[in-house]
PDB file of N, CA and C in Angstrom:
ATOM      1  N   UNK A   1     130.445  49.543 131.208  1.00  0.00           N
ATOM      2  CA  UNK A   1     129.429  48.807 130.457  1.00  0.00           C
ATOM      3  C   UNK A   1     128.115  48.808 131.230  1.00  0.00           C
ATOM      4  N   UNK A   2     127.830  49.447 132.820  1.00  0.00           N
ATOM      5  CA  UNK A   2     126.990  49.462 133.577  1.00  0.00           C
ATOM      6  C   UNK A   2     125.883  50.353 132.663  1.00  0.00           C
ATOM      7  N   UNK A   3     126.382  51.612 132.224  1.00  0.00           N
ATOM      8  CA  UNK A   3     125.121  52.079 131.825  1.00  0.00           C
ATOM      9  C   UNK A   3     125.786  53.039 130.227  1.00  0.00           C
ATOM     10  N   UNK A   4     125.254  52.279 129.248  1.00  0.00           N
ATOM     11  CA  UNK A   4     125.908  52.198 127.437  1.00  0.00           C
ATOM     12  C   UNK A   4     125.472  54.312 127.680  1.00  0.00           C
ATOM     13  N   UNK A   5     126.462  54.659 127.040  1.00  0.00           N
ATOM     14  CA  UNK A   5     126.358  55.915 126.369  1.00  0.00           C
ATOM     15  C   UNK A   5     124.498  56.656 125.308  1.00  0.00           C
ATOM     16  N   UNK A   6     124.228  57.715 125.259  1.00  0.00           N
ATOM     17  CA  UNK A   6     123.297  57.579 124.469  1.00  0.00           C
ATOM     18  C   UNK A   6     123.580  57.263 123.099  1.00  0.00           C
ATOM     19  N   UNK A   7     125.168  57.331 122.383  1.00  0.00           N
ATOM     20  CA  UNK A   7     125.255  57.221 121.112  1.00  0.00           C
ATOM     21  C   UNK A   7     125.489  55.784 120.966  1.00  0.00           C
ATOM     22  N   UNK A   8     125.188  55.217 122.044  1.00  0.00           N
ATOM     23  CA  UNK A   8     125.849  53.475 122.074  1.00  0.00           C
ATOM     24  C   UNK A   8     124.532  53.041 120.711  1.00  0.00           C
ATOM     25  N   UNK A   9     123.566  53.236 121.380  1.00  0.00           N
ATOM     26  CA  UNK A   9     122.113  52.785 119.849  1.00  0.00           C
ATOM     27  C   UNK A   9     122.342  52.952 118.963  1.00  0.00           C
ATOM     28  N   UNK A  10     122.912  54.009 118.669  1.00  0.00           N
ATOM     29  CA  UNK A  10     122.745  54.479 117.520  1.00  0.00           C
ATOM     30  C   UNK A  10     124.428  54.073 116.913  1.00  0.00           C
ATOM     31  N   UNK A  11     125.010  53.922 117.481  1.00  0.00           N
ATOM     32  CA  UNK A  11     126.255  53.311 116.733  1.00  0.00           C
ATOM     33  C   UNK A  11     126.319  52.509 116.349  1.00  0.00           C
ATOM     34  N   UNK A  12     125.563  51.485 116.800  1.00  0.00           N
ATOM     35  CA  UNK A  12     125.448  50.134 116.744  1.00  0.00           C
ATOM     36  C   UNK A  12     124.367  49.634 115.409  1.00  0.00           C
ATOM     37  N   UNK A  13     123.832  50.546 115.325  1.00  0.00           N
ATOM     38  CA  UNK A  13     122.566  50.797 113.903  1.00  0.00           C
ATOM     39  C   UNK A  13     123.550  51.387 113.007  1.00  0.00           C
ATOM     40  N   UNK A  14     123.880  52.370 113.371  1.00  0.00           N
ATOM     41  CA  UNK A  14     124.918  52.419 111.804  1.00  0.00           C
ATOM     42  C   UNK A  14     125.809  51.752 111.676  1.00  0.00           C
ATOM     43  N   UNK A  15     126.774  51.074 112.931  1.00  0.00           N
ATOM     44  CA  UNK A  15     127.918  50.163 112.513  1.00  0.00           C
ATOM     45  C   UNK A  15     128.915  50.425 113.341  1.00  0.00           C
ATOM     46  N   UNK A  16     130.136  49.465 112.982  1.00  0.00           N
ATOM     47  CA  UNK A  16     130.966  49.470 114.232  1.00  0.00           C
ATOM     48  C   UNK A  16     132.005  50.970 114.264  1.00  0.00           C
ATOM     49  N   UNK A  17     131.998  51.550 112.949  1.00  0.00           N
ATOM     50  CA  UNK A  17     132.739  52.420 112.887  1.00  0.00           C
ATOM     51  C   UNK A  17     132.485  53.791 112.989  1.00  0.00           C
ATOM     52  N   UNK A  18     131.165  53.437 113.610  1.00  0.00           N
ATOM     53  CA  UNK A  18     130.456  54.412 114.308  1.00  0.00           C
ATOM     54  C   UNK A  18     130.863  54.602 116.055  1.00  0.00           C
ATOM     55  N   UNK A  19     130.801  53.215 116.280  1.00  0.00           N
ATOM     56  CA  UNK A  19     131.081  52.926 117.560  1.00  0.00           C
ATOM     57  C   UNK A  19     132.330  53.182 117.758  1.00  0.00           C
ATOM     58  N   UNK A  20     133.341  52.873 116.760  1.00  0.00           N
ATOM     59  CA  UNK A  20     134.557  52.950 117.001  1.00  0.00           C
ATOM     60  C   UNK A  20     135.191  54.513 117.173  1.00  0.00           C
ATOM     61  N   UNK A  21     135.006  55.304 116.369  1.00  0.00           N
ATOM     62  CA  UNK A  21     134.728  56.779 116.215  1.00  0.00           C
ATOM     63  C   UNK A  21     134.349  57.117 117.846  1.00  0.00           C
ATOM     64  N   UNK A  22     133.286  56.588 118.055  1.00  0.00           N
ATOM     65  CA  UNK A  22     132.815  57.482 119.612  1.00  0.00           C
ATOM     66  C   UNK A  22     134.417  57.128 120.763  1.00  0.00           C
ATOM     67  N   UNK A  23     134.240  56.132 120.631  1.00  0.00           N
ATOM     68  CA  UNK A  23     135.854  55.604 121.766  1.00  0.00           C
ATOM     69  C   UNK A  23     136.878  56.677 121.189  1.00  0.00           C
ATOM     70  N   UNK A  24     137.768  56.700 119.814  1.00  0.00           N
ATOM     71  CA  UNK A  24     139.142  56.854 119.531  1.00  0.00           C
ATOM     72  C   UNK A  24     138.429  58.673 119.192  1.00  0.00           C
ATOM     73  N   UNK A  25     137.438  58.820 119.025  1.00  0.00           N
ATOM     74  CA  UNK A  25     137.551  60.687 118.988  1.00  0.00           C
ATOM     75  C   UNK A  25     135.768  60.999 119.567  1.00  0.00           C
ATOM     76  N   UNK A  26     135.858  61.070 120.606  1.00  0.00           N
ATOM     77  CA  UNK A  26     134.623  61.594 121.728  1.00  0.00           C
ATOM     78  C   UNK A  26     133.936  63.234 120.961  1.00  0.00           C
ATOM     79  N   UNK A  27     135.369  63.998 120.300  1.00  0.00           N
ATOM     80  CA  UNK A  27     134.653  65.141 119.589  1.00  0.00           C
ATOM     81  C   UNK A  27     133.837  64.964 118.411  1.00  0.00           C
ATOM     82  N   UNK A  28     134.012  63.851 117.769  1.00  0.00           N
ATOM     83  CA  UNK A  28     133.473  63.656 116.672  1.00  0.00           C
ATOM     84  C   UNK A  28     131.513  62.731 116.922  1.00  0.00           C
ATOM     85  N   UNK A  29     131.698  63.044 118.074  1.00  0.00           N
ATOM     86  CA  UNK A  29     130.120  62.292 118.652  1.00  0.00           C
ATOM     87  C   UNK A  29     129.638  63.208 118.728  1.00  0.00           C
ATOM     88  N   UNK A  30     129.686  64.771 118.356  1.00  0.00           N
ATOM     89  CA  UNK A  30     128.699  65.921 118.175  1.00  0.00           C
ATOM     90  C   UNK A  30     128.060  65.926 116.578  1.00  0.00           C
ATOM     91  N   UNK A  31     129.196  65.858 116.061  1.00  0.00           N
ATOM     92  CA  UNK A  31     129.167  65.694 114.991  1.00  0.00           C
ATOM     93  C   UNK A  31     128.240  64.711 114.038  1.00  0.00           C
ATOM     94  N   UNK A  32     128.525  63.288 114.661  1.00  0.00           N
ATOM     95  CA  UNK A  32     128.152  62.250 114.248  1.00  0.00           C
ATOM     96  C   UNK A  32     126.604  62.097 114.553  1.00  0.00           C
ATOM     97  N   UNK A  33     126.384  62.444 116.048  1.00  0.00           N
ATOM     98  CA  UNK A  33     125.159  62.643 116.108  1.00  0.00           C
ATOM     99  C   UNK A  33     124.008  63.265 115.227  1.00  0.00           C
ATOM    100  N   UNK A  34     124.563  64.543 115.299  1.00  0.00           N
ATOM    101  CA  UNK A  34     124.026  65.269 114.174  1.00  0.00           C
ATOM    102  C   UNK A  34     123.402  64.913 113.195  1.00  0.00           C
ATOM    103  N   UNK A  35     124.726  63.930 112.396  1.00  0.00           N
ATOM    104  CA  UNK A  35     124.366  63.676 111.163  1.00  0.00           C
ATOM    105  C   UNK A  35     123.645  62.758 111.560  1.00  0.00           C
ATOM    106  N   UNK A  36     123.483  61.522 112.461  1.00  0.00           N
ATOM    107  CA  UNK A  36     122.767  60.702 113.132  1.00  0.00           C
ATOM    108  C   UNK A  36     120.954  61.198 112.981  1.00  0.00           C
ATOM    109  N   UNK A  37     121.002  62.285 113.662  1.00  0.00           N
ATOM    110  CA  UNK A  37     119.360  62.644 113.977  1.00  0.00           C
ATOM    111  C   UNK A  37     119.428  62.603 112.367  1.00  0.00           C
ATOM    112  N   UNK A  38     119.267  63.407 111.958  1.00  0.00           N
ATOM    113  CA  UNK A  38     118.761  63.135 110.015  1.00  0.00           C
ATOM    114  C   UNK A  38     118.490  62.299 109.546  1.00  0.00           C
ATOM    115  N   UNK A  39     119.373  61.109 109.533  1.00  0.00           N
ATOM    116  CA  UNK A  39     119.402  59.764 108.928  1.00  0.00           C
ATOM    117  C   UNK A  39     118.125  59.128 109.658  1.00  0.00           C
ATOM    118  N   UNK A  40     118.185  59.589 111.185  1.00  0.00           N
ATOM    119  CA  UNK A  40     116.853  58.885 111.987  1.00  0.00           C
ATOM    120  C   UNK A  40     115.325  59.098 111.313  1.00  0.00           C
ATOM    121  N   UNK A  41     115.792  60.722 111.023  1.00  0.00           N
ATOM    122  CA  UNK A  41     114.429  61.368 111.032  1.00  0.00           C
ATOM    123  C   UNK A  41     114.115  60.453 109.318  1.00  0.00           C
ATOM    124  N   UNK A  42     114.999  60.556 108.691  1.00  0.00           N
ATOM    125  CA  UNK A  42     114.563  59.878 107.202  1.00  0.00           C
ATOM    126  C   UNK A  42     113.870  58.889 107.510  1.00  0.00           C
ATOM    127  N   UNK A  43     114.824  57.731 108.394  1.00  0.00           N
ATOM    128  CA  UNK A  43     114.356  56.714 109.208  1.00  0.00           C
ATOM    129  C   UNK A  43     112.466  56.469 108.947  1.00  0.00           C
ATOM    130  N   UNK A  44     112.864  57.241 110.269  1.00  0.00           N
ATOM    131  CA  UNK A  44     111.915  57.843 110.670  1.00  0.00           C
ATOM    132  C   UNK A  44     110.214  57.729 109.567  1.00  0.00           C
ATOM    133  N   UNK A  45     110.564  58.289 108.677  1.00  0.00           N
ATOM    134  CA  UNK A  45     109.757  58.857 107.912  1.00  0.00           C
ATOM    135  C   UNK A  45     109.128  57.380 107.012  1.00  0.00           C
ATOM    136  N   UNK A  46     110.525  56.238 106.423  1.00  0.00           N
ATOM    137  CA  UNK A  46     110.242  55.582 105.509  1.00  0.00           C
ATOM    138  C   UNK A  46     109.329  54.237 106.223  1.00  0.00           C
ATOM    139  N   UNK A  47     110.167  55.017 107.861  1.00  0.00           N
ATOM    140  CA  UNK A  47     108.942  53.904 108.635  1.00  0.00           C
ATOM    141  C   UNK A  47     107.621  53.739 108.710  1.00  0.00           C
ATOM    142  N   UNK A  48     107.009  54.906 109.069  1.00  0.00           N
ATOM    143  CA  UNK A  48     105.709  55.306 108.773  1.00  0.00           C
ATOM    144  C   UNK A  48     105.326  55.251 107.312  1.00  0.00           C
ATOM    145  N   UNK A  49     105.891  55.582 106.346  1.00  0.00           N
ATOM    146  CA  UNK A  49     105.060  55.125 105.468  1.00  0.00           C
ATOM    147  C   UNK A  49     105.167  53.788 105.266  1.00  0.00           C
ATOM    148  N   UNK A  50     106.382  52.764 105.656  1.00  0.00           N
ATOM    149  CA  UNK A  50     105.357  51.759 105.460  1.00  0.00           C
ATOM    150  C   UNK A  50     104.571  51.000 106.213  1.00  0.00           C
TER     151      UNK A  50
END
């Protein structure tokens, strides 16, 4: 718990079963990420405009 993972943020923004996913399958945090950056970048986007 000294120093959170980089997908720790972002799990925690989408939810626990995000988080939970990274613990019970570590392969699926390539994955998830992935789909992660996208959702950010949408994020991202609806932020700036408003």
């Amino acid at each position: 718990m000294a120093v959170p993972p980089p997908v720790f943020p972002v799990s925690i923004r989408n939810g626990r079963q995000s988080f939970q996913t990274f613990y019970l399958a570590p392969e699926l945090v390539e994955k998830t990420a992935i789909w992660n950056r996208g959702f950010i970048r949408q994020e991202g986007r609806s932020y700036q405009a408003r």
